[in-house]
Structure formats: C-alpha cells, structure tokens
PDB file of N, CA and C in Angstrom:
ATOM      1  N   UNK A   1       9.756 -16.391  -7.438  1.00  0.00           N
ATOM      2  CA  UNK A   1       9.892 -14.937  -7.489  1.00  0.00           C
ATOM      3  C   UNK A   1       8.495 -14.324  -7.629  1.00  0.00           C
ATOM      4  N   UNK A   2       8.231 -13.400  -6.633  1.00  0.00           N
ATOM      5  CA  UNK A   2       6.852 -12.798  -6.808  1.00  0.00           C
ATOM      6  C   UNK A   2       6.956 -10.997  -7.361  1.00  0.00           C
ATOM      7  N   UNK A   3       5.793 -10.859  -8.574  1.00  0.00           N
ATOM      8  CA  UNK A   3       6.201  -9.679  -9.009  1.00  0.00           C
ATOM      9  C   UNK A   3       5.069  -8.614  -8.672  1.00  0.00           C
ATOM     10  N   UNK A   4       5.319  -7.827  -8.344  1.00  0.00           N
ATOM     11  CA  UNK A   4       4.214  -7.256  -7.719  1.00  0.00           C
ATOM     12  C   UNK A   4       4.865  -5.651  -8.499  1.00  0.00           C
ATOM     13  N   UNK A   5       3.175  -4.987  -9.075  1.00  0.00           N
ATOM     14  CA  UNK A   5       3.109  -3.558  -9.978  1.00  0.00           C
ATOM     15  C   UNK A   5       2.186  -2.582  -9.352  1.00  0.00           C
ATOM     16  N   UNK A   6       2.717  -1.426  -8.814  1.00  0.00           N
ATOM     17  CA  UNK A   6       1.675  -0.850  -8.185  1.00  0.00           C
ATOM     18  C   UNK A   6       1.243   0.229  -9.348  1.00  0.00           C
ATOM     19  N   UNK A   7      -0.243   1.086  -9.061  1.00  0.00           N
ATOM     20  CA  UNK A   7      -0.752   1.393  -9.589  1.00  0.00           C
ATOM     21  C   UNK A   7      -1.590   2.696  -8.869  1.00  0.00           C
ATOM     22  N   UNK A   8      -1.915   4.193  -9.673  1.00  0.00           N
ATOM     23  CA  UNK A   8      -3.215   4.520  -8.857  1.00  0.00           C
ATOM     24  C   UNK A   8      -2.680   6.318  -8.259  1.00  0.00           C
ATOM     25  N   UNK A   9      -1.391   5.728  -8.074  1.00  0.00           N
ATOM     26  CA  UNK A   9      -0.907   7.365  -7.538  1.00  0.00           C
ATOM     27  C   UNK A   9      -1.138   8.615  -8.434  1.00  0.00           C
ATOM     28  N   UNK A  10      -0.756   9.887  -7.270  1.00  0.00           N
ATOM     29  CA  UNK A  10      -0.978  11.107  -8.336  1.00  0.00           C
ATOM     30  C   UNK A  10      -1.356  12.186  -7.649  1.00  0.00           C
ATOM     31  N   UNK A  11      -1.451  13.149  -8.118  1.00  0.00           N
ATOM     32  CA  UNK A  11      -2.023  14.424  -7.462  1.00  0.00           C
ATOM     33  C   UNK A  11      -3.181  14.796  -6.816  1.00  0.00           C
ATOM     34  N   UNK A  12      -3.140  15.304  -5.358  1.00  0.00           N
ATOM     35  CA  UNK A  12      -4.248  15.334  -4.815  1.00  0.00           C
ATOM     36  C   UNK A  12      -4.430  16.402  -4.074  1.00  0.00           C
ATOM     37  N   UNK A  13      -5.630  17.026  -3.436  1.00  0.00           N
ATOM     38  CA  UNK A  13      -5.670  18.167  -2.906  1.00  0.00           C
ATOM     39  C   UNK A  13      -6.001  17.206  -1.103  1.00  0.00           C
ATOM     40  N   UNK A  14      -5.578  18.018  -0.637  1.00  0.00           N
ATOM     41  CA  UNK A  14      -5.831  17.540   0.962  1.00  0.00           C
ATOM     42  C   UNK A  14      -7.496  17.933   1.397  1.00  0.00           C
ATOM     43  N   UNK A  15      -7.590  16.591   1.791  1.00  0.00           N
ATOM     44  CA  UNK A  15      -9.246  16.128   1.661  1.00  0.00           C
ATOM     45  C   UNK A  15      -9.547  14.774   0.832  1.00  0.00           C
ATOM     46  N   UNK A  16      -8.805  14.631  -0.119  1.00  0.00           N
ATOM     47  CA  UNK A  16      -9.244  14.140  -0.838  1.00  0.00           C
ATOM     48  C   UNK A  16      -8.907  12.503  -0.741  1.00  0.00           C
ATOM     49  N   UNK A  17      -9.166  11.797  -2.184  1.00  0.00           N
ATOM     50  CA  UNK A  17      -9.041  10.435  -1.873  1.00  0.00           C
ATOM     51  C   UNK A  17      -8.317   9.836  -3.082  1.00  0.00           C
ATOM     52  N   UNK A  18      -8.102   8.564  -2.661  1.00  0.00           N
ATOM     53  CA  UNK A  18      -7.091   7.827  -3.924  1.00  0.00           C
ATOM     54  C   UNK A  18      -6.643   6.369  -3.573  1.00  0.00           C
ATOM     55  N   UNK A  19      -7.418   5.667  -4.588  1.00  0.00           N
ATOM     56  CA  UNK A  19      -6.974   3.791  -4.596  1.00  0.00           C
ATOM     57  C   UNK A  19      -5.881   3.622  -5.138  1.00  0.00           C
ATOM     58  N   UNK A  20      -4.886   2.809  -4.266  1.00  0.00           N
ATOM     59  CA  UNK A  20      -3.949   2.598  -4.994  1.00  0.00           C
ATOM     60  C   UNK A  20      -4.110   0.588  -4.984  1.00  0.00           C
ATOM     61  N   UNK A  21      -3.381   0.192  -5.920  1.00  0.00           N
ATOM     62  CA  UNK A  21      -3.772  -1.016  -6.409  1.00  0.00           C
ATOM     63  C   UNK A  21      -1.863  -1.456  -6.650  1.00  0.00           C
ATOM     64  N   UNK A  22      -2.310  -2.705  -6.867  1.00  0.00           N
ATOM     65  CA  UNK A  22      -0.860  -3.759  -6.461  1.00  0.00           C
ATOM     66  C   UNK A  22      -1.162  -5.061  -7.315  1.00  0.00           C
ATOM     67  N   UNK A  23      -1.065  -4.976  -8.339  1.00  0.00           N
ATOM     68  CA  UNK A  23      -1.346  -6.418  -9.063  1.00  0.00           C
ATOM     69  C   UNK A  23       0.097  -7.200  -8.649  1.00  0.00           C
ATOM     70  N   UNK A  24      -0.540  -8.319  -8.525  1.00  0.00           N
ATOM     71  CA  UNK A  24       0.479  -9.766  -7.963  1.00  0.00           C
ATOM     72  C   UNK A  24       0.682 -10.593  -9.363  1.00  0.00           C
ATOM     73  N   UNK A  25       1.612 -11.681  -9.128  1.00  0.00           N
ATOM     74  CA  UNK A  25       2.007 -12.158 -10.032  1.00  0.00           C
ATOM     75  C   UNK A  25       1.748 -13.481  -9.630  1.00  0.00           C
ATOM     76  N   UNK A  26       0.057 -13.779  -9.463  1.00  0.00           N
ATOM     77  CA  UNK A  26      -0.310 -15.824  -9.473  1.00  0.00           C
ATOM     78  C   UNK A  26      -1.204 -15.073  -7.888  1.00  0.00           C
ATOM     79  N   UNK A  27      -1.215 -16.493  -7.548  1.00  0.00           N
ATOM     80  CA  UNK A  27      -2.371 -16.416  -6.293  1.00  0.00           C
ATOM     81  C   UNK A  27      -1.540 -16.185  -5.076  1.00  0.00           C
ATOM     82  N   UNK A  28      -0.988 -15.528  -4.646  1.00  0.00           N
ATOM     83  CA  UNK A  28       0.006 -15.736  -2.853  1.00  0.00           C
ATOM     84  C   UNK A  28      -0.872 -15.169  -1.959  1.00  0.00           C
ATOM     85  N   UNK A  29      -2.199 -14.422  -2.030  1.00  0.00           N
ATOM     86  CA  UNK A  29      -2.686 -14.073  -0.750  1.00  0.00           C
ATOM     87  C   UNK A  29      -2.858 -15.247   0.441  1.00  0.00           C
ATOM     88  N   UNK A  30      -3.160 -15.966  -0.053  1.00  0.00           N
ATOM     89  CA  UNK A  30      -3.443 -16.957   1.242  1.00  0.00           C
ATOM     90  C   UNK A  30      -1.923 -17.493   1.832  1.00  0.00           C
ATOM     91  N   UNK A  31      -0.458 -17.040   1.062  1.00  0.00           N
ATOM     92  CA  UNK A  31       0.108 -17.504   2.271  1.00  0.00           C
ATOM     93  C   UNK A  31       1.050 -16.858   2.416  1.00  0.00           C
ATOM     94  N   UNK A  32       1.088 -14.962   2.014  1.00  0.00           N
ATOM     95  CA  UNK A  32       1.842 -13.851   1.923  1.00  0.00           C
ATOM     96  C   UNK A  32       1.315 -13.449   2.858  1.00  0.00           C
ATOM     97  N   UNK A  33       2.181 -12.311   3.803  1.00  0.00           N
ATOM     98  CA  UNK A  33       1.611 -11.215   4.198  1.00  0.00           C
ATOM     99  C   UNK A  33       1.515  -9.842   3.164  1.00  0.00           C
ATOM    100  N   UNK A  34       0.635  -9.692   2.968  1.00  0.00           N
ATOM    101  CA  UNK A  34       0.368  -8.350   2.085  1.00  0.00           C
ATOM    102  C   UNK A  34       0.398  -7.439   2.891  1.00  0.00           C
ATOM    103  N   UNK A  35       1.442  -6.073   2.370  1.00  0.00           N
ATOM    104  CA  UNK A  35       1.427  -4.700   2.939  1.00  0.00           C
ATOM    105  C   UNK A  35       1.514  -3.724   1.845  1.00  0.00           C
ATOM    106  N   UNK A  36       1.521  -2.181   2.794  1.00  0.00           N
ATOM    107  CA  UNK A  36       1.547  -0.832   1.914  1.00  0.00           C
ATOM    108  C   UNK A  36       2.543  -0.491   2.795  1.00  0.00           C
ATOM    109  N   UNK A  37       3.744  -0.057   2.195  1.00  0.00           N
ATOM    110  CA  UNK A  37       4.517   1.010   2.845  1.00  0.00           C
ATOM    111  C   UNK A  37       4.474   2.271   2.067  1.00  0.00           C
ATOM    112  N   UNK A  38       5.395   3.519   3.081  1.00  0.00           N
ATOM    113  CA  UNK A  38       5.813   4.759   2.589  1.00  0.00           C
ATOM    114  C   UNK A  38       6.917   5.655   2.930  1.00  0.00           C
ATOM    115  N   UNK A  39       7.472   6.003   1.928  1.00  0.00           N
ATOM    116  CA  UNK A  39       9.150   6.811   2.188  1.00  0.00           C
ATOM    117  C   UNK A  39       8.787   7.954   2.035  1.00  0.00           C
ATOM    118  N   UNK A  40       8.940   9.288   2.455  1.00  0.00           N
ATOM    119  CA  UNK A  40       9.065  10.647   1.922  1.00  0.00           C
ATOM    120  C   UNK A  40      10.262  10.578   1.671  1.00  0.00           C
ATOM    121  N   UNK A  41      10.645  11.793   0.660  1.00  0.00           N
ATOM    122  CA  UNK A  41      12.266  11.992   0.389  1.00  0.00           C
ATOM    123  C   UNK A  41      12.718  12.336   2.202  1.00  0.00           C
ATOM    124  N   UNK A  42      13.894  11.770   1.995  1.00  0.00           N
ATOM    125  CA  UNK A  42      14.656  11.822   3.512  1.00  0.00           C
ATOM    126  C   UNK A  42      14.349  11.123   4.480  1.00  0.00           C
ATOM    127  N   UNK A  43      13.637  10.363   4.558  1.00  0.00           N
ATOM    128  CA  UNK A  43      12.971   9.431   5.527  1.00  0.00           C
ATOM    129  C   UNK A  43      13.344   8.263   5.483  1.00  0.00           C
ATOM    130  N   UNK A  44      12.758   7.257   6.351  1.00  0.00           N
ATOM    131  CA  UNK A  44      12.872   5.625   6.059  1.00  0.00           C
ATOM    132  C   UNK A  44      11.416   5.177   5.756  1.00  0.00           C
ATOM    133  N   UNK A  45      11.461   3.852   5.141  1.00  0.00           N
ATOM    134  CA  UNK A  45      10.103   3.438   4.491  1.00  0.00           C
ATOM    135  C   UNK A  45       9.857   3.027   5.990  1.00  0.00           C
ATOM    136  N   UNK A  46       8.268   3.315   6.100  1.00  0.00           N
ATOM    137  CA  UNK A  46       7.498   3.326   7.306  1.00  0.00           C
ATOM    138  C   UNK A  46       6.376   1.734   6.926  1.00  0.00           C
ATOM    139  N   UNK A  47       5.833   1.194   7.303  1.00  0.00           N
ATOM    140  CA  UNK A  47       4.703   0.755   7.424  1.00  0.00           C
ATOM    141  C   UNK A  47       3.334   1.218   7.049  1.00  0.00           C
ATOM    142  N   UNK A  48       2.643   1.112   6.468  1.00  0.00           N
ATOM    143  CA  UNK A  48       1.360   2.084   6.513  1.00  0.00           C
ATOM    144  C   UNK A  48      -0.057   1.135   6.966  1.00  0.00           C
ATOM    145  N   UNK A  49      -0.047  -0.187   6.365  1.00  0.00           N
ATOM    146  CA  UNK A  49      -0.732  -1.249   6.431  1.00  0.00           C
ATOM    147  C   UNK A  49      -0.502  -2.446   6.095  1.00  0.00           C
ATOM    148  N   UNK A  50      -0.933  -3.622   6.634  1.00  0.00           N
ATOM    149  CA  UNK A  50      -0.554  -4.856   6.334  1.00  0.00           C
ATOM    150  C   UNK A  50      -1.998  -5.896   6.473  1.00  0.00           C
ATOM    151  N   UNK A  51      -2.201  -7.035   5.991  1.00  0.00           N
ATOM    152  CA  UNK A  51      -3.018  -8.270   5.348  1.00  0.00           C
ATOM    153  C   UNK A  51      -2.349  -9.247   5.441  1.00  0.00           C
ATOM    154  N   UNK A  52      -3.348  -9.862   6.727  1.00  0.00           N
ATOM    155  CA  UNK A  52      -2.874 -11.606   6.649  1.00  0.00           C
ATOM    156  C   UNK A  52      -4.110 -12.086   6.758  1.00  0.00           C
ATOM    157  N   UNK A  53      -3.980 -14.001   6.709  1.00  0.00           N
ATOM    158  CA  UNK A  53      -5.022 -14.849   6.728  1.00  0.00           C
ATOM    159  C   UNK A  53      -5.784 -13.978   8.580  1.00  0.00           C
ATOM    160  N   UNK A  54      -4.578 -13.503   9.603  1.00  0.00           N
ATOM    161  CA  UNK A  54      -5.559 -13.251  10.691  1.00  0.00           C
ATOM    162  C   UNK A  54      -6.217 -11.923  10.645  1.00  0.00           C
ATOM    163  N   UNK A  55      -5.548 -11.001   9.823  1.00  0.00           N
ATOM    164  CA  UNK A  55      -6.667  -9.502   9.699  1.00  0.00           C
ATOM    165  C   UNK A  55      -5.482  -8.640   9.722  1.00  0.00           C
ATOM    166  N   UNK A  56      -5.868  -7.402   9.787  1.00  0.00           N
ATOM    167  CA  UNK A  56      -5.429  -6.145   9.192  1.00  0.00           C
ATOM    168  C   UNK A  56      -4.912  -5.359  10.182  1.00  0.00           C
ATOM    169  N   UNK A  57      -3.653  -4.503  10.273  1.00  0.00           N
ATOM    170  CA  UNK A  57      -3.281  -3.742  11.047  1.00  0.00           C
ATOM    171  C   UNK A  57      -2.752  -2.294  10.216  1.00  0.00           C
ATOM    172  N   UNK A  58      -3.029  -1.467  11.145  1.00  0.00           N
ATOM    173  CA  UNK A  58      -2.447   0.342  10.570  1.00  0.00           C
ATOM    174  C   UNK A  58      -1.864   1.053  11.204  1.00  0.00           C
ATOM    175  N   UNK A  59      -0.826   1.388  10.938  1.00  0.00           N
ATOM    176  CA  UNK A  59      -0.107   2.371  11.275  1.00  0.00           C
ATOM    177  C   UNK A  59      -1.144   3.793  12.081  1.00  0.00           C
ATOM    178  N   UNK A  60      -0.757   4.269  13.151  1.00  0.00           N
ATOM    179  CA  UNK A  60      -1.299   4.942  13.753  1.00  0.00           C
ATOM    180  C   UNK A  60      -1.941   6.188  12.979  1.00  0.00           C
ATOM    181  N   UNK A  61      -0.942   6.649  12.145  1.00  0.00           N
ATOM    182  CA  UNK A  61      -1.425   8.127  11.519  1.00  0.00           C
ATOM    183  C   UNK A  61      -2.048   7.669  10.637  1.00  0.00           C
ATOM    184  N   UNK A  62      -2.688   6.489  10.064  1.00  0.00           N
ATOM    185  CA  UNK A  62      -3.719   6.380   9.194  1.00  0.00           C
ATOM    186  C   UNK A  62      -5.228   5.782   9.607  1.00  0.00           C
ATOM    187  N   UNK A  63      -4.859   5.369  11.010  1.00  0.00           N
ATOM    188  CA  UNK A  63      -6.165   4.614  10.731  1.00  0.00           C
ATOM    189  C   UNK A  63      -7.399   5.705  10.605  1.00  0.00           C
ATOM    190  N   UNK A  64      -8.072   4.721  10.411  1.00  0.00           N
ATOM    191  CA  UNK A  64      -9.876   5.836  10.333  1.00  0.00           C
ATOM    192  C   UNK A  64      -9.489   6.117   9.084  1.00  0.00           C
ATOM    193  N   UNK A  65      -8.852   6.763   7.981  1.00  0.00           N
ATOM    194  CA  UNK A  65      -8.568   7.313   6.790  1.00  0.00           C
ATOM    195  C   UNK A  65      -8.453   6.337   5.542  1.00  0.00           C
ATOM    196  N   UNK A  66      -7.573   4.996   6.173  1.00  0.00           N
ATOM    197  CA  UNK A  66      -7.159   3.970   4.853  1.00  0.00           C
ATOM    198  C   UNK A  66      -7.603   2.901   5.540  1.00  0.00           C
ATOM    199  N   UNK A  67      -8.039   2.361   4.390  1.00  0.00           N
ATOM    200  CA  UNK A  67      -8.635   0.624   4.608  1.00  0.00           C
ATOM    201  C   UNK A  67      -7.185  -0.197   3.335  1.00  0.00           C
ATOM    202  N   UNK A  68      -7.071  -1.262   3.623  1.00  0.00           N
ATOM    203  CA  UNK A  68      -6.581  -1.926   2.752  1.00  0.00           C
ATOM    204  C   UNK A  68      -7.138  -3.267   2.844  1.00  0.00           C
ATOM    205  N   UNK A  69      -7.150  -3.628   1.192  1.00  0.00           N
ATOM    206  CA  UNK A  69      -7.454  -5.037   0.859  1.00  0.00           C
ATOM    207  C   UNK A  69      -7.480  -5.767   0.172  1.00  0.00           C
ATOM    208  N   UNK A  70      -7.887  -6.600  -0.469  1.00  0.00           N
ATOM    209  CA  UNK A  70      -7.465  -7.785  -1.559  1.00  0.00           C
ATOM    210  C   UNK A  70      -8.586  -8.298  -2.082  1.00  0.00           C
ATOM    211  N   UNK A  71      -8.323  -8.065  -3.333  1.00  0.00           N
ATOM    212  CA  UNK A  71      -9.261  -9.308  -4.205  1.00  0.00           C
ATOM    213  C   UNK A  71      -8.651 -10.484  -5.062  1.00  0.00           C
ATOM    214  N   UNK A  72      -9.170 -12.007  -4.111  1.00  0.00           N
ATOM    215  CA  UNK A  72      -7.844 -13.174  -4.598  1.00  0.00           C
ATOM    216  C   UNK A  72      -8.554 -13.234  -6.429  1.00  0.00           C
ATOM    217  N   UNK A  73      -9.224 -13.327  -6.844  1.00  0.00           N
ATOM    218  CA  UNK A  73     -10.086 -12.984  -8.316  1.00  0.00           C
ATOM    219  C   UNK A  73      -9.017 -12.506  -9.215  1.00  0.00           C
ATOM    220  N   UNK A  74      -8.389 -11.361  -8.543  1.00  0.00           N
ATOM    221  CA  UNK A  74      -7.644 -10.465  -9.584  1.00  0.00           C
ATOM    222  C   UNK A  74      -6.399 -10.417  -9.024  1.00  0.00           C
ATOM    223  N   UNK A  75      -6.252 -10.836  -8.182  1.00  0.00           N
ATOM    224  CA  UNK A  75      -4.628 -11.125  -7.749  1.00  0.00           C
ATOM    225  C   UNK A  75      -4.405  -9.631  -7.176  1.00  0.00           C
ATOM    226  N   UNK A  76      -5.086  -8.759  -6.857  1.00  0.00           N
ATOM    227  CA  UNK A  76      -5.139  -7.507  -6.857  1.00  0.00           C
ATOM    228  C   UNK A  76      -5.116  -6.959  -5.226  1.00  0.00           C
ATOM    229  N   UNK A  77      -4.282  -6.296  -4.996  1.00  0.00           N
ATOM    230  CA  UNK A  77      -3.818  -5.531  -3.647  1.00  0.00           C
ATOM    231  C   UNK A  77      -4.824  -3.812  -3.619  1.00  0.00           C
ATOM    232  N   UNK A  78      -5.137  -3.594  -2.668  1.00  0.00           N
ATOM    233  CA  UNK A  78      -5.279  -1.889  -2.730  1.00  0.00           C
ATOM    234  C   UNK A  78      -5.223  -1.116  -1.506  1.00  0.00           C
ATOM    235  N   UNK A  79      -5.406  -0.212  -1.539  1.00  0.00           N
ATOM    236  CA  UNK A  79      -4.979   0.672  -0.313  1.00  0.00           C
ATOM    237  C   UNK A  79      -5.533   1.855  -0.365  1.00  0.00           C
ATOM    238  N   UNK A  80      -7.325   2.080   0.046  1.00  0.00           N
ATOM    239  CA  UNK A  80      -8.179   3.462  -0.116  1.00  0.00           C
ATOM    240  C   UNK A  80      -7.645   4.053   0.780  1.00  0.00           C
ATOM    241  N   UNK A  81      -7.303   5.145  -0.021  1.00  0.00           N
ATOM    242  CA  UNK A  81      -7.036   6.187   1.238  1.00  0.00           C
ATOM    243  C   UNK A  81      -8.143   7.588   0.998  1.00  0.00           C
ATOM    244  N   UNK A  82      -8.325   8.119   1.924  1.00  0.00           N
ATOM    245  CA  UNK A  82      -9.479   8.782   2.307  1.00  0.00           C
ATOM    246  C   UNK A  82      -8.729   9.916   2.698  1.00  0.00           C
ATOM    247  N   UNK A  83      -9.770  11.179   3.110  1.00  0.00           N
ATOM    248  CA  UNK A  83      -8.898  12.576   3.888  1.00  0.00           C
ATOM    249  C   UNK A  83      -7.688  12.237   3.749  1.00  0.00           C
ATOM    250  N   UNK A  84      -7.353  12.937   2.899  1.00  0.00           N
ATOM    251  CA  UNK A  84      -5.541  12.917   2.769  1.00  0.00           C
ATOM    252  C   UNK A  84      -5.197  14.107   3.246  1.00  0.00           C
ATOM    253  N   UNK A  85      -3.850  14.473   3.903  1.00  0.00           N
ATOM    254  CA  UNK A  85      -3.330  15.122   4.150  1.00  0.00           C
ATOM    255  C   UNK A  85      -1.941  15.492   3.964  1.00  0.00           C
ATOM    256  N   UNK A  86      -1.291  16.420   3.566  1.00  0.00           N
ATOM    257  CA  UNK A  86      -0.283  16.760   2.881  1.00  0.00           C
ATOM    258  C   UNK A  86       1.211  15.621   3.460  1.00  0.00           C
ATOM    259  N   UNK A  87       0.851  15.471   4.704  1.00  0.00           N
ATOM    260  CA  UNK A  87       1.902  14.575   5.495  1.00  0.00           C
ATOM    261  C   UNK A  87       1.638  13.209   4.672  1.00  0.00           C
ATOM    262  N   UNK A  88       0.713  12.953   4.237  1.00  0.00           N
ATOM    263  CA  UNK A  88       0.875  11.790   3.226  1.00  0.00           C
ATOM    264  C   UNK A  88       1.329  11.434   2.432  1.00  0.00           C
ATOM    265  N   UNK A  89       1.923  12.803   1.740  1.00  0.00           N
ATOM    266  CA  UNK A  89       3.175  13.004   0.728  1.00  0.00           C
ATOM    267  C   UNK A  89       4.167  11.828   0.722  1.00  0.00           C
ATOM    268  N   UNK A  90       4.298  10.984  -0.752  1.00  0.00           N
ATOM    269  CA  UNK A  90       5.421   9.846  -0.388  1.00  0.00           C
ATOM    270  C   UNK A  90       5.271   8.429  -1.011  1.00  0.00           C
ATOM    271  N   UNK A  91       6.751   8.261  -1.619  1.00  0.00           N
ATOM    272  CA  UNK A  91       5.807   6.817  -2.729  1.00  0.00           C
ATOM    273  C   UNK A  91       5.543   5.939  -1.563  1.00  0.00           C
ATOM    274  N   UNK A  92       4.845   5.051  -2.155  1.00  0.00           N
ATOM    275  CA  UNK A  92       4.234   3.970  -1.477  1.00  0.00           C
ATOM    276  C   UNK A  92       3.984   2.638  -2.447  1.00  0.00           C
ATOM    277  N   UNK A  93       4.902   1.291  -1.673  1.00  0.00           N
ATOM    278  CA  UNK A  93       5.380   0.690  -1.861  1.00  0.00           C
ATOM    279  C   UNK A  93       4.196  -0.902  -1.648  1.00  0.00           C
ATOM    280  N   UNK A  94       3.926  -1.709  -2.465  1.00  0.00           N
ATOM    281  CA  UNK A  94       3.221  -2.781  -2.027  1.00  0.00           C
ATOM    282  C   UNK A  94       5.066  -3.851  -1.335  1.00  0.00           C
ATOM    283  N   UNK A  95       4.538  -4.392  -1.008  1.00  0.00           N
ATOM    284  CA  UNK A  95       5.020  -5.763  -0.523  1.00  0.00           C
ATOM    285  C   UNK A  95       4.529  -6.861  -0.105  1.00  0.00           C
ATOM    286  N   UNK A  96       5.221  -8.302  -0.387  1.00  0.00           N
ATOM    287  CA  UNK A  96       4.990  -9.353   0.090  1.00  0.00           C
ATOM    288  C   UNK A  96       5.495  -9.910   0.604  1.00  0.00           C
ATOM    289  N   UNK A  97       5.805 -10.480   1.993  1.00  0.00           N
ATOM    290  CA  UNK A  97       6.222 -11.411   2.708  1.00  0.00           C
ATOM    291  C   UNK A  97       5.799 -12.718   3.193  1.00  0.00           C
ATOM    292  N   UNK A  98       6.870 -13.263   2.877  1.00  0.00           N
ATOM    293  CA  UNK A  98       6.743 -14.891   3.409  1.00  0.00           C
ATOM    294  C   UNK A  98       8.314 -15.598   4.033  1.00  0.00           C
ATOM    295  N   UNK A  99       8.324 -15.512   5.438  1.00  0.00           N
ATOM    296  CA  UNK A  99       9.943 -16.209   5.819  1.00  0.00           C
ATOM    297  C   UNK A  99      10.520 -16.719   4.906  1.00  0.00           C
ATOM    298  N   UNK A 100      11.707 -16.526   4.730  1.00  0.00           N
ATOM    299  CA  UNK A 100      12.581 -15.487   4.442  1.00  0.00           C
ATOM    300  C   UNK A 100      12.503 -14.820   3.782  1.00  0.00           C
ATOM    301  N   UNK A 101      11.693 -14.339   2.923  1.00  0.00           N
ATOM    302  CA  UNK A 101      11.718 -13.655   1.595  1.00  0.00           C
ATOM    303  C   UNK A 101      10.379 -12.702   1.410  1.00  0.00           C
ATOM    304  N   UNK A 102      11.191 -11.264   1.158  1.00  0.00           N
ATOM    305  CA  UNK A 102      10.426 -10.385   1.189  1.00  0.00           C
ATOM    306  C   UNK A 102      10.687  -9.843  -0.004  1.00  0.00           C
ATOM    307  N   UNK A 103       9.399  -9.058  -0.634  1.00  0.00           N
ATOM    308  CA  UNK A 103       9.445  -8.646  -2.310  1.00  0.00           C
ATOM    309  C   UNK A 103       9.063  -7.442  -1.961  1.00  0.00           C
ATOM    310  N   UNK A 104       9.320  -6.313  -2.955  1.00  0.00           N
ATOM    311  CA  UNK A 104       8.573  -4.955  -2.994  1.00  0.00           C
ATOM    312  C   UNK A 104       8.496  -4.616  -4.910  1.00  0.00           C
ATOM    313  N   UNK A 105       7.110  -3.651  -5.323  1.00  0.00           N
ATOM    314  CA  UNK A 105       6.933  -2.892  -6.145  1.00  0.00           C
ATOM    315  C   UNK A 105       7.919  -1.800  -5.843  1.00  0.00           C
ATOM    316  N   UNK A 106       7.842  -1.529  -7.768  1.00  0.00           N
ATOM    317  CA  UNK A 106       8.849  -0.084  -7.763  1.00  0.00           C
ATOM    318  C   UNK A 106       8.405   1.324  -6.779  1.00  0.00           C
ATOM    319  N   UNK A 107       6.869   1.263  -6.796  1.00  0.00           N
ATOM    320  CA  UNK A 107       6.377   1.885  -5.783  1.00  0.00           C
ATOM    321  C   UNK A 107       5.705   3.167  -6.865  1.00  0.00           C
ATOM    322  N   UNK A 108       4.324   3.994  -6.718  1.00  0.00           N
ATOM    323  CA  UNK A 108       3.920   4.671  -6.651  1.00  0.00           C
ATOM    324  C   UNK A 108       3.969   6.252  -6.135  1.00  0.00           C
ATOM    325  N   UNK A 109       4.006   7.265  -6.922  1.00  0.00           N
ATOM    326  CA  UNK A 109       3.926   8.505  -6.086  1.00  0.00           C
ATOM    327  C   UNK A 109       2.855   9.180  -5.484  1.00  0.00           C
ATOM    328  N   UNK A 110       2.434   9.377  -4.207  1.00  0.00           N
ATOM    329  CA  UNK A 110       1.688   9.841  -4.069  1.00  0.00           C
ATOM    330  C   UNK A 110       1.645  11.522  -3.653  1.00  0.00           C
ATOM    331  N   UNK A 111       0.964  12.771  -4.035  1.00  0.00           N
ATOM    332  CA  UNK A 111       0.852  13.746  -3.809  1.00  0.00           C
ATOM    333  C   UNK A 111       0.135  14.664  -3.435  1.00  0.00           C
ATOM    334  N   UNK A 112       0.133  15.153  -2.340  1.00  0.00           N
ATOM    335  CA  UNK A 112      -1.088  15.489  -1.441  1.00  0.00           C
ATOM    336  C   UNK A 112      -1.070  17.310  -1.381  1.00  0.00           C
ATOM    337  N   UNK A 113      -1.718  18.223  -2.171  1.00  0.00           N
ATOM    338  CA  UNK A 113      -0.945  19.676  -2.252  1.00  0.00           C
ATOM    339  C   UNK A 113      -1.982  20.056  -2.739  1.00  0.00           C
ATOM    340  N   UNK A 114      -2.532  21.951  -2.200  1.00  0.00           N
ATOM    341  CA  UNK A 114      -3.086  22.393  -3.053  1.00  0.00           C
ATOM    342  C   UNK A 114      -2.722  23.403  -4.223  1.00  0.00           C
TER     343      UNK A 114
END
C-alpha cells in the first residue's frame, strides 16, 4: 500500500506561483509512475502532469507554466506552478501508478482569484 500526502495549496492571485509537494510513503520513484492531477467542482479529474524512469509529459494548458518533479532523498513529489491563472482553480491530486494498482492523495486546494 502506497501513501501518498499532498501539501502546498492555497490562495493565489493570477500571476502568481505555488509548489505543491507529495510526500510518498518509502522509495517507489524508480518503479511508479508519478503524476499531478486536477478536478474543478463539476468536472472530471484531468491529468496535469506525469514522471517516469523515461521523462515527463503535460497536459496542454500547462505546459511552459508547471514543471514537475521528484526528489528520491525525500521521497518527495512536486509540481511548480508558475503564471497561474484563474482556470487553474481546483484540487489537485498526486498519484502513483504501477499495473494494476493505482493510489491517489486526499488532494490539495488550489486557488487562483483576485
């Protein structure tokens, strides 16, 4: 069972920026896929970014804005996000996958408003 705690969310003005962080529970980067998802109320959880041993992929409406990445040291997930924009509005969820079995954090709020 992998436990994963996200961290980092909160109020933001559009422009602005915000790390969000994902502590893991033991070492799985090297054979998880690490991601960030995001739900607005009414929506479905989207994709935002993902981390494997081959590299990194983003969801269209973020790239250029969010990097995501890992430090195996701290067991630690994150997800800079940069120029935010109000459409960013929306918790956001770490996850880990490994066939068959996929885990998620309770998830983070994030808030993008002036």
């Amino acid at each position: 069972q992998v436990q994963l705690v996200e961290s980092g969310g909160g109020l933001v003005q559009p422009g602005g920026s915000l790390r969000l962080s994902c502590a893991a529970s033991g070492s799985i980067f090297s054979t998880y896929a690490m991601g960030w998802y995001r739900q607005a109320p009414g929506e479905q959880r989207d994709l935002v970014a993902i981390i494997t041993s081959a590299g990194t992929n983003y969801a269209d409406s973020v790239k250029g804005r969010f990097t995501i990445s890992n430090d195996n040291a701290k067991n630690t997930l994150y997800l800079q996000m940069n120029s935010l924009k109000p459409e960013d509005t929306a918790v956001y969820y770490c996850s880990a996958e490994r066939f068959p079995n996929k885990y998620w954090g309770h998830g983070t709020q994030v808030t993008v408003s002036s």
